[in-house]
Protein backbone atom coordinates (compact mmCIF):
# COMPACT_ATOMS: atom_id res chain seq x y z
CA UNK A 1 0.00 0.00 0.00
CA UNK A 2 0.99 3.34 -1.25
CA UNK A 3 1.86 6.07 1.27
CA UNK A 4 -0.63 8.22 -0.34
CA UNK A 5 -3.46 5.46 -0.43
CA UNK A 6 -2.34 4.20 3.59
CA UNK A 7 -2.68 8.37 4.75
CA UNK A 8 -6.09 8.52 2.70
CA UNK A 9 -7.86 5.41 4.54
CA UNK A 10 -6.63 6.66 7.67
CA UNK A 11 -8.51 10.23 7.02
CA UNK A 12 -11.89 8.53 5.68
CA UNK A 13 -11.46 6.05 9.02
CA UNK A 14 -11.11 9.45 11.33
CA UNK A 15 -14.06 10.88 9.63
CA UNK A 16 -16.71 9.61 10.89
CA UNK A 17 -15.20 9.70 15.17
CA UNK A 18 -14.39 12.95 14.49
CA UNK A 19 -18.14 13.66 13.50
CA UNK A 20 -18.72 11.92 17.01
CA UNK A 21 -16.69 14.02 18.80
CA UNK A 22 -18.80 17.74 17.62
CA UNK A 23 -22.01 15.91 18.43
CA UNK A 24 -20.32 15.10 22.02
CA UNK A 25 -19.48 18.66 22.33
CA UNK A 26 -22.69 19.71 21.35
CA UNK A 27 -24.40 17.91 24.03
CA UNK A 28 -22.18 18.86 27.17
CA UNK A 29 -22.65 22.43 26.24
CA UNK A 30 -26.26 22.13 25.69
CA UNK A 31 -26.24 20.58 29.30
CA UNK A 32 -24.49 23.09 30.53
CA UNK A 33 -26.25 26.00 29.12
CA UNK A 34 -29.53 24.47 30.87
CA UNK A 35 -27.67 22.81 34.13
CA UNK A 36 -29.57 24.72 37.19
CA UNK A 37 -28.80 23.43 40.33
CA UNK A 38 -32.10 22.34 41.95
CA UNK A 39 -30.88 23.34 45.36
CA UNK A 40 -29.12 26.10 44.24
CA UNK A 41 -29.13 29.07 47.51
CA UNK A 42 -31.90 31.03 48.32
CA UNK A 43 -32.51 34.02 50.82
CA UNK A 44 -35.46 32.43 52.77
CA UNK A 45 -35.04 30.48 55.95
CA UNK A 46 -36.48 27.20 54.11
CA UNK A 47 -33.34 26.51 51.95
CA UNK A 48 -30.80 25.70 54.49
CA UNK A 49 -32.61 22.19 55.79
CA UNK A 50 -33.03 20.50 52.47
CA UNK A 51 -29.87 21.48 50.87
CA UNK A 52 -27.65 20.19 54.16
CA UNK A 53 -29.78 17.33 54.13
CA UNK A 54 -29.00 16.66 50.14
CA UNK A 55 -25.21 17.64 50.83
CA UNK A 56 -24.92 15.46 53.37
CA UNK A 57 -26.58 12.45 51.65
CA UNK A 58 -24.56 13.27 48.65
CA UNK A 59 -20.73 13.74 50.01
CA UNK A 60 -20.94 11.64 52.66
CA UNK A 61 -20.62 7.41 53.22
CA UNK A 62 -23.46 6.11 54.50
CA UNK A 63 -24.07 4.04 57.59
CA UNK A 64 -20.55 5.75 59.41
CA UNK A 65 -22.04 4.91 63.11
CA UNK A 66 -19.80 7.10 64.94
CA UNK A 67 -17.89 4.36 66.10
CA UNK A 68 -14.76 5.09 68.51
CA UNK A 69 -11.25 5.66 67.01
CA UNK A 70 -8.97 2.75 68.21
CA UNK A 71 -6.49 5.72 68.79
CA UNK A 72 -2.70 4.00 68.92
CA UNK A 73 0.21 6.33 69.07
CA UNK A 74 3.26 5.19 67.26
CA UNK A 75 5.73 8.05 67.96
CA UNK A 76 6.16 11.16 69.86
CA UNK A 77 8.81 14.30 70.08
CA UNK A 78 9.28 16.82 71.72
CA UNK A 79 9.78 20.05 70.19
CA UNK A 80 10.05 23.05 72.36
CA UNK A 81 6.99 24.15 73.71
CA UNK A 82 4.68 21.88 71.85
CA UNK A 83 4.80 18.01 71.16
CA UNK A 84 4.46 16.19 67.63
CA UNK A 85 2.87 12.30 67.57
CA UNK A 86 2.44 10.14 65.04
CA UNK A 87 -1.07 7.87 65.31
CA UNK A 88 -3.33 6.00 63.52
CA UNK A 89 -6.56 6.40 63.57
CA UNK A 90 -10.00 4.18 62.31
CA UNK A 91 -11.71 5.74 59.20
CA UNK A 92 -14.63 5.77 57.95
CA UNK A 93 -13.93 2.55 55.93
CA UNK A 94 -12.43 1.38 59.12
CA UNK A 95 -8.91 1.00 58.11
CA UNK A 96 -6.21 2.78 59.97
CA UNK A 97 -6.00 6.36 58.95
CA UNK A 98 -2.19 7.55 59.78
CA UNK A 99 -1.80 11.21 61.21
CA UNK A 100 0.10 13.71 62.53
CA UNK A 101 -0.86 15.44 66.06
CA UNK A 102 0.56 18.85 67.41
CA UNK A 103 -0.39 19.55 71.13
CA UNK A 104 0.98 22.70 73.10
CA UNK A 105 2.39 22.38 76.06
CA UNK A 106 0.31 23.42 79.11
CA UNK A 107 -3.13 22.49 79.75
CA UNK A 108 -5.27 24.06 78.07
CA UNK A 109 -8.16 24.16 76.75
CA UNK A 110 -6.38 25.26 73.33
CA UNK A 111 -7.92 26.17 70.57
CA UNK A 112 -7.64 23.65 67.51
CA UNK A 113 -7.02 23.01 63.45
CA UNK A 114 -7.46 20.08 61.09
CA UNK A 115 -4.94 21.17 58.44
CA UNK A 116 -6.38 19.27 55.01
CA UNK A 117 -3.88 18.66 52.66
CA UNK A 118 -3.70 19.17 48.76
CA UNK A 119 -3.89 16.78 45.52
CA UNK A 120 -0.83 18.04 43.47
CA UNK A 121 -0.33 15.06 42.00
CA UNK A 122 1.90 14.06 44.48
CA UNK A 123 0.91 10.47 46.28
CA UNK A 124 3.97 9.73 48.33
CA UNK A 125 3.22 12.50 50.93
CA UNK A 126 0.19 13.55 52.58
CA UNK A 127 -0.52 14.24 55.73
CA UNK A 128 3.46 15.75 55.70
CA UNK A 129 2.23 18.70 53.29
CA UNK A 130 1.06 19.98 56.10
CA UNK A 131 2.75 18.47 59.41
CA UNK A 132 6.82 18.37 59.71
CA UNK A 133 6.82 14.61 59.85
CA UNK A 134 8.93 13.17 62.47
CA UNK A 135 11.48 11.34 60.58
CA UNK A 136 13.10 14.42 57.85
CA UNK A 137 11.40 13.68 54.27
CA UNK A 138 12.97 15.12 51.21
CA UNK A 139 9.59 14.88 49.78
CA UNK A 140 7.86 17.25 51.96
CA UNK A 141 11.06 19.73 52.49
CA UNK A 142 10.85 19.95 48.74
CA UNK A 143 6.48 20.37 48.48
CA UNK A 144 6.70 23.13 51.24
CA UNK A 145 9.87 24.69 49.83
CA UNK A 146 7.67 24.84 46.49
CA UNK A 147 3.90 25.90 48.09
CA UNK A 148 4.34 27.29 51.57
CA UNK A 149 7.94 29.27 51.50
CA UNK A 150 9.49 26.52 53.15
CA UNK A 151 7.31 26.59 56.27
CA UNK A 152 5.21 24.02 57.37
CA UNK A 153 1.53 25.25 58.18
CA UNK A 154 0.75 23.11 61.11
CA UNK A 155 3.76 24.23 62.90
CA UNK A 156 3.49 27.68 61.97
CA UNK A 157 -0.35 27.16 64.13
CA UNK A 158 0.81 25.17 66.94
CA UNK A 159 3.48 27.31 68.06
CA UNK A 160 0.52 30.62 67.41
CA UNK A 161 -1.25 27.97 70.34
CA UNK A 162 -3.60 25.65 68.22
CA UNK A 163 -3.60 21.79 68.83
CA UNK A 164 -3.14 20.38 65.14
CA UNK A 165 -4.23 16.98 63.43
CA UNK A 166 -3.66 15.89 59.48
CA UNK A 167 -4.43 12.93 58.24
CA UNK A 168 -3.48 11.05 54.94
CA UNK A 169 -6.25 11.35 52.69
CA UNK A 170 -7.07 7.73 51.16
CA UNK A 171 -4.24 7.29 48.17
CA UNK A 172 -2.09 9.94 49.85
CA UNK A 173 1.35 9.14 52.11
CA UNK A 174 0.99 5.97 53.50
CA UNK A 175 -2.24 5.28 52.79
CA UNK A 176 -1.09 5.13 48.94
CA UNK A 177 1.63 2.50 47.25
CA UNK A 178 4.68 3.03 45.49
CA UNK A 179 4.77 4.68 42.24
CA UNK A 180 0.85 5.47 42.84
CA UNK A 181 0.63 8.22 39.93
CA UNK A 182 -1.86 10.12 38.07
CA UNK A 183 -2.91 7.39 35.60
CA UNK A 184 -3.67 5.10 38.37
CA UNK A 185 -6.84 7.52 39.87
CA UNK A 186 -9.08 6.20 37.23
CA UNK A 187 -8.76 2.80 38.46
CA UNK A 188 -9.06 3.66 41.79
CA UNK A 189 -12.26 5.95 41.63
CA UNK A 190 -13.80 2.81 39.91
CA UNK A 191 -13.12 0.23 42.06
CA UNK A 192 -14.79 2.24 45.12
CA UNK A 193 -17.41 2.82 42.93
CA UNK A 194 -18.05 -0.29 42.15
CA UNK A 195 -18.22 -1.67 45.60
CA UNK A 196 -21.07 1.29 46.22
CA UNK A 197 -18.61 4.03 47.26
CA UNK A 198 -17.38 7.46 45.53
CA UNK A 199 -13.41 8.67 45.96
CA UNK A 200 -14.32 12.30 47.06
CA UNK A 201 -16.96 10.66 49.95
CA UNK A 202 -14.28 8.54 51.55
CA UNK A 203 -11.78 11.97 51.86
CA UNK A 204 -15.01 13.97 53.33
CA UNK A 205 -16.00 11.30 55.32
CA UNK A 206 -12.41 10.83 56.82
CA UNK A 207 -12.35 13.99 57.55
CA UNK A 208 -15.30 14.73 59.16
CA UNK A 209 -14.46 11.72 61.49
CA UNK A 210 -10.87 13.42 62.01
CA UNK A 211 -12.56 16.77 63.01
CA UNK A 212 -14.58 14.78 65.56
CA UNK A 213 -11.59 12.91 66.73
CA UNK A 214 -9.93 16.26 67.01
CA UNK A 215 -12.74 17.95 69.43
CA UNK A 216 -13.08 14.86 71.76
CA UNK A 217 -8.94 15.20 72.62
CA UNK A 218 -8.11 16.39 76.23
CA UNK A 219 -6.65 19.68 76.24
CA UNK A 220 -8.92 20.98 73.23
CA UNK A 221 -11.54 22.97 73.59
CA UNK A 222 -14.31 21.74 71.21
CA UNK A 223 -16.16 24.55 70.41
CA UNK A 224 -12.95 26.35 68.77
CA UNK A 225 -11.83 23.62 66.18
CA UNK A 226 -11.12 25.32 63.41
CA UNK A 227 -10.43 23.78 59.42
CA UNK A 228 -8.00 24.85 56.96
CA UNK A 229 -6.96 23.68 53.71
CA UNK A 230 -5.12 24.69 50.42
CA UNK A 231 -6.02 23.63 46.84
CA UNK A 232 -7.63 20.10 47.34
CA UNK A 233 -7.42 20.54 50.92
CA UNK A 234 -9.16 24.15 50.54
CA UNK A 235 -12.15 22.44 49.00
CA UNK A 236 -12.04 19.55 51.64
CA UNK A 237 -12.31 22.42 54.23
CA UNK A 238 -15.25 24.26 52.94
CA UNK A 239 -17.32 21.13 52.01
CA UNK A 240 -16.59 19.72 55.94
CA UNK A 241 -17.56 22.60 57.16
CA UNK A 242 -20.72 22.90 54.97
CA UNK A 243 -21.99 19.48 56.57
CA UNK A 244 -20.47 19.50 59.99
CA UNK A 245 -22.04 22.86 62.19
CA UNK A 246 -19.32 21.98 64.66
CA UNK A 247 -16.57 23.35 62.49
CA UNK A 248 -16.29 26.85 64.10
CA UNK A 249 -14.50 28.58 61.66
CA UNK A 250 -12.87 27.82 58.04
CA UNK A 251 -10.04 28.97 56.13
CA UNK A 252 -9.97 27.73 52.50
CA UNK A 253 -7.51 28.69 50.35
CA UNK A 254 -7.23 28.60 46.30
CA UNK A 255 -9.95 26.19 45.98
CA UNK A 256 -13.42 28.22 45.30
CA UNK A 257 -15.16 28.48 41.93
CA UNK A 258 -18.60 27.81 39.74
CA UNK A 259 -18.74 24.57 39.19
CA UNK A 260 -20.04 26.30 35.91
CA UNK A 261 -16.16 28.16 35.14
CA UNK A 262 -14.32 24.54 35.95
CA UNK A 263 -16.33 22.99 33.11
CA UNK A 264 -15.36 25.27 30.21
CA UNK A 265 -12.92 23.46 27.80
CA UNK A 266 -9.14 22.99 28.39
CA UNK A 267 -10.10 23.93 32.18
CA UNK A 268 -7.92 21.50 34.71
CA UNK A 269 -10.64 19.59 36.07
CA UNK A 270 -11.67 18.10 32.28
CA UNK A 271 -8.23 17.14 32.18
CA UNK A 272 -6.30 14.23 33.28
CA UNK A 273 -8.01 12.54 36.24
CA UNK A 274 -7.52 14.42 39.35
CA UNK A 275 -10.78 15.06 39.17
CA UNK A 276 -12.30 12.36 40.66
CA UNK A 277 -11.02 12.61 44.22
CA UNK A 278 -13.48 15.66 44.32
CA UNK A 279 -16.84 14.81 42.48
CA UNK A 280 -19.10 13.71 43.95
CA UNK A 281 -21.53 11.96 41.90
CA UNK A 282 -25.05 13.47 41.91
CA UNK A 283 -23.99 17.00 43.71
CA UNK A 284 -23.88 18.97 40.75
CA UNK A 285 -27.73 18.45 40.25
CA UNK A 286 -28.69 20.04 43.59
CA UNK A 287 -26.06 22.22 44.32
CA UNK A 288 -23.42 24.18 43.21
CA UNK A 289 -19.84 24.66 44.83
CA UNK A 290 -20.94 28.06 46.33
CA UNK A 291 -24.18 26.41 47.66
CA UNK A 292 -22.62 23.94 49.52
CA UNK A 293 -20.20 26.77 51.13
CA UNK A 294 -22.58 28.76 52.19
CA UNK A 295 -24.18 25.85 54.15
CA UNK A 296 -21.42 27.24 56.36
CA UNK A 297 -23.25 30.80 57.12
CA UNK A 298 -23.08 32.39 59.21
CA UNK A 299 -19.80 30.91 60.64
CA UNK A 300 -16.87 32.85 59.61
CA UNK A 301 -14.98 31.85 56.40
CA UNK A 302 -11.86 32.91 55.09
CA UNK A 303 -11.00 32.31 51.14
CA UNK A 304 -7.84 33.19 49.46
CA UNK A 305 -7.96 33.62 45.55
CA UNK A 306 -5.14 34.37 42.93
CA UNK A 307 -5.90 36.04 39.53
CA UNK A 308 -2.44 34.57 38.43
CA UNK A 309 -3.44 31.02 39.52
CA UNK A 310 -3.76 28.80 35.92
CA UNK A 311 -6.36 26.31 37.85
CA UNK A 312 -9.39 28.40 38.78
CA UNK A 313 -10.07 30.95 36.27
CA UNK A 314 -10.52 34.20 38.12
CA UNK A 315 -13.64 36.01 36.96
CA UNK A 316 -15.18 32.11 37.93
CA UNK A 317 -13.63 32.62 41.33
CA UNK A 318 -15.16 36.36 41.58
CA UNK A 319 -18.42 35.26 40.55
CA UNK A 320 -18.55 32.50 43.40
CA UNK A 321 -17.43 34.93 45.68
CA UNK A 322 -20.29 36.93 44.92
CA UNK A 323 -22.90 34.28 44.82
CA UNK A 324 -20.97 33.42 48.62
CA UNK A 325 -21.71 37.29 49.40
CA UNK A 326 -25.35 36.91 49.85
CA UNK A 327 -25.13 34.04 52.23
CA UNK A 328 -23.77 36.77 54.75
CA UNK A 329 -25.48 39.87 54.60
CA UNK A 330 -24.08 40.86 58.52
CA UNK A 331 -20.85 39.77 57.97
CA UNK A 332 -18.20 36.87 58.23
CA UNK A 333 -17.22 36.19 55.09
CA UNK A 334 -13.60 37.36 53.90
CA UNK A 335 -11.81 37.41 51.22
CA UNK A 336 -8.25 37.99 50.38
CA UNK A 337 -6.42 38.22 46.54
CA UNK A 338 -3.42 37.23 46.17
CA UNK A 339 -0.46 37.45 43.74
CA UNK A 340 1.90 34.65 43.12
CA UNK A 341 -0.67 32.49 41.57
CA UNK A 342 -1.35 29.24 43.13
CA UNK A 343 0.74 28.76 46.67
CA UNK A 344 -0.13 29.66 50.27
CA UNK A 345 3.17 31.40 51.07
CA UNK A 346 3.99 32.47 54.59
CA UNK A 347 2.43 35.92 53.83
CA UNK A 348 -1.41 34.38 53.75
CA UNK A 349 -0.26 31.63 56.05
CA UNK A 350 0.16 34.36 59.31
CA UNK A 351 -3.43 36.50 58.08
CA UNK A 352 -4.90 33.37 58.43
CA UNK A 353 -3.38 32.22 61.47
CA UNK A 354 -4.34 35.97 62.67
CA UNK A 355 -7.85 36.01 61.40
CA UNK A 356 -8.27 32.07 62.94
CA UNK A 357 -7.19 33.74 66.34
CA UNK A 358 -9.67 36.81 66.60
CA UNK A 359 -12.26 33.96 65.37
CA UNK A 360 -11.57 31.73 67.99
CA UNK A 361 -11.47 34.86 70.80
CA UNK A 362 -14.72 36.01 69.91
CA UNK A 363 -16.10 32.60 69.85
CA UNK A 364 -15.67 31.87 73.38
């Protein structure tokens, strides 16, 4: 066969998929240009109970029966005016959950944060995003170096006076495998579907249980146990505290948008598969990602935003800070712009520790 003839089938073969693939873009914008959340917020008093009852049915595992945490400490160290343990903890699947605790010294009762750590593509570390592990990690030296000016958020807090817990999220650290990678999320988002479970509902699930174990610690006050997250972790923040009233406050940061601005072509969510550790299937048809945040109202929220970050583009982000606007007419929502594009450098990481400790004052 001819070159000529062999590139001439191959065009006529194309033909008719590539045919497929305008009718397949026809049909995700036309259900996109009609897609209204049925849930979506409203300003009277009857919204709130239906759409925390839908978020919660949606996000959440079913039949978690509050069951205790088989706590065991594996490791502890002393670091000068606060002390760092390593622990496992039961999840919500009932495997062991590892995690990283910071307690001050003294007695207390101490105000508290779960730190929720980010996606990134990066499986081998987790919890350690967050937490100075107690062993030194290259791995997380190099992830804060790149994200958080070389400072570690959770010890940044703890020494400010906040008890801190992070967990692995399930995939993440050792609650992953070697040489997990990016491919590999596809497989893994299907086989918890298959067995009746969704990805994103085991993290938020996990971490709702973690926030719980966090509150019941001696030492810890429970009504001031704060969340905070950046990029993944932002998102795992907000949507905790959306279906958990008990989170007092929440700082999220570089994880807020439409739902409607992460679905336009080329956008990062419609590429690759990172994706699926935060949909959760059925959501989008009752609420949007600023309805489920302002499930949070009229608790204080903090969200950092970046017009320079390449993830979230940033008249979305405005918009859902908008939309988030109405859900606190007297105050307590904040938001803060940022330049740098998408990091939480040690700038936003004291404003937040600063606006977590007025919260937590006027809270008591």
């Amino acid at each position: 066969m001819t070159p000529t003839r062999r590139h001439l089938l191959a065009a006529l073969a194309a033909a008719p998929l590539l045919a497929r693939a305008d009718a397949l873009d026809d049909t995700l914008a036309a259900l996109q240009r009609h897609w209204r959340p049925r849930l979506a917020w409203r300003p009277d008093a009857g919204w709130r109970g239906p759409a925390l009852a839908a978020a919660r049915r949606l996000m959440l595992l079913p039949g978690d029966d509050g069951s205790g945490f088989a706590t065991e400490v594996r490791a502890e160290q002393a670091r000068g005016g606060y002390t760092a343990r390593s622990l496992t903890l039961r999840g919500a699947l009932g495997d062991r959950v590892p995690a990283l605790h910071l307690q001050p010294d003294g007695p207390g009762p101490h105000p508290a944060v779960l730190l929720l750590h980010d996606h990134g593509a990066r499986f081998d570390i987790g919890k350690e995003k967050m937490v100075r592990p107690l062993a030194a990690s290259a791995s997380a030296d190099a992830w804060v170096q790149r994200y958080f000016d070389g400072r570690f958020v959770g010890d940044l807090l703890v020494q400010a006076g906040f008890a801190v817990l992070a967990i692995d999220a399930l995939g993440w650290g050792e609650r992953g495998r070697p040489g997990l990678a990016r491919d590999d999320q596809q497989a893994l988002t299907n086989h918890l579907l298959q067995l009746g479970h969704s990805w994103a509902g085991v993290i938020a699930s996990d971490d709702l249980r973690a926030h719980r174990w966090l509150r019941e610690q001696p030492g810890v006050d429970a009504k001031r146990v704060a969340v905070l997250g950046f990029s993944m972790g932002a998102l795992r923040a907000w949507q905790l505290a959306a279906v958990c009233d008990e989170v007092s406050a929440c700082v999220a940061a570089h994880w807020m948008c439409t739902r409607d601005g992460l679905l336009r072509p080329g956008e990062h969510t419609l590429v690759g598969q990172s994706a699926f550790s935060m949909a959760h299937p059925g959501l989008a048809a009752e609420l949007d990602h600023p309805d489920v945040a302002a499930l949070i109202a009229p608790r204080p929220l903090l969200l950092f935003g970046s017009p320079d970050d390449k993830l979230f583009p940033w008249d979305a982000v405005q918009a859902s800070w908008r939309q988030l606007a109405r859900a606190w007419p007297a105050g307590g929502l904040s938001t803060t712009t940022t330049a740098g594009g998408h990091r939480f450098d040690v700038a936003q990481q004291r404003e937040a520790g600063e606006w977590l400790a007025l919260t937590m004052r006027r809270s008591r």
